[in-house]
Protein backbone atom coordinates (compact mmCIF):
# COMPACT_ATOMS: atom_id res chain seq x y z
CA UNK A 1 -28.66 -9.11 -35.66
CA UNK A 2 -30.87 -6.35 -36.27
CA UNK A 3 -32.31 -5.12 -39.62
CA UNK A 4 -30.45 -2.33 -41.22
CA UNK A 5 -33.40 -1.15 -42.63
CA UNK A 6 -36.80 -0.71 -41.29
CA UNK A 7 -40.18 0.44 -43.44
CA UNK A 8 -42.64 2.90 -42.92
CA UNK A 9 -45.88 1.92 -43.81
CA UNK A 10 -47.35 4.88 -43.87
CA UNK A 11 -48.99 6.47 -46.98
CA UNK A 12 -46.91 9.89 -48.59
CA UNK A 13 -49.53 12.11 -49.97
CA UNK A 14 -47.05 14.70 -51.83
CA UNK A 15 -49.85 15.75 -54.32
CA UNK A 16 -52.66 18.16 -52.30
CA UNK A 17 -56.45 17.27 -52.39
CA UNK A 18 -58.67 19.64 -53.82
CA UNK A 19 -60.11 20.58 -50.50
CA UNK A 20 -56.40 21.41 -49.40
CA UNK A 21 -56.25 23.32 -52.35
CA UNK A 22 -59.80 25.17 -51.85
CA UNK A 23 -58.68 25.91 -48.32
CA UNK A 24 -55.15 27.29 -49.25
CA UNK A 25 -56.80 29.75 -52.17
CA UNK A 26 -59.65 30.69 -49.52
CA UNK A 27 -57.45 32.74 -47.29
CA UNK A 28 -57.04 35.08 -50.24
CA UNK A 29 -60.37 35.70 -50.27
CA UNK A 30 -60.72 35.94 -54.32
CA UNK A 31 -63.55 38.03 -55.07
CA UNK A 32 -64.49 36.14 -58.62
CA UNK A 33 -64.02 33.10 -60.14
CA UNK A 34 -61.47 34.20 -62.43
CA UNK A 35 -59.01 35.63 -59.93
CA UNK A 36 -59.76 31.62 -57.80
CA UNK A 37 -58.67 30.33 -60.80
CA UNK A 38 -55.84 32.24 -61.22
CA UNK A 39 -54.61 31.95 -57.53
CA UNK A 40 -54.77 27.97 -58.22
CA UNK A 41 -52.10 28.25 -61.31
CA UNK A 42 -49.84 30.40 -59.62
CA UNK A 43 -49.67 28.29 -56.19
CA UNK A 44 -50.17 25.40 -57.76
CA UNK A 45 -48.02 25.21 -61.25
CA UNK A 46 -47.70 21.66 -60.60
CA UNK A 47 -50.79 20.11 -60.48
CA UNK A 48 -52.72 19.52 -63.77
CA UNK A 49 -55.90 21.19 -64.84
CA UNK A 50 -58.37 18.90 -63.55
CA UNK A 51 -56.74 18.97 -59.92
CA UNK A 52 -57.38 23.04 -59.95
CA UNK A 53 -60.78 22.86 -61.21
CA UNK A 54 -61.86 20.34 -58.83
CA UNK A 55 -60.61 22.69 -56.17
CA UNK A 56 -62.57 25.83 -57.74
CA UNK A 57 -65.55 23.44 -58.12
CA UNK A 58 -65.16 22.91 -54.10
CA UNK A 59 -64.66 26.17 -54.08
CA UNK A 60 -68.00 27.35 -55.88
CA UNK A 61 -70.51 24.65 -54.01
CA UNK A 62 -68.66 25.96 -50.52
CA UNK A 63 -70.06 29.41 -51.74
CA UNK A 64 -73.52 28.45 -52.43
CA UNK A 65 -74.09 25.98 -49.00
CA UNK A 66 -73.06 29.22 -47.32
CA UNK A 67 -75.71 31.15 -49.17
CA UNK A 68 -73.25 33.73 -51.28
CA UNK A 69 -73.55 34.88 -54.87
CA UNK A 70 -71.81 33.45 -57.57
């Protein structure tokens, strides 16, 4: 007889990286790094304060490697 339950091994990831997040606020195109910020708290009320400035940090050092003011 079969198992009546199998197991998926596979990792969940329900939480979004900061890079996700970077890439999800970039389509906005915020013009400062207030209104980044701001974009992160409203589409992201769930993650904690760390998680959204880790995502505007990614956000700022994208900036500068593609040679745009701060």
């Amino acid at each position: 007889m079969g198992q009546a339950f199998t197991y998926d091994n596979a990792p969940v990831t329900l939480v979004p990286t900061p890079e996700d997040m970077a890439a999800r606020i970039m389509t906005f195109a915020p013009a400062t790094d207030a209104e980044a910020l701001k974009l992160l708290r409203t589409r992201f009320p769930e993650s904690t304060l760390s998680m959204r400035v880790a995502a505007l940090d990614f956000l700022l050092r994208r900036r500068r490697r593609a040679g745009r003011p701060q």
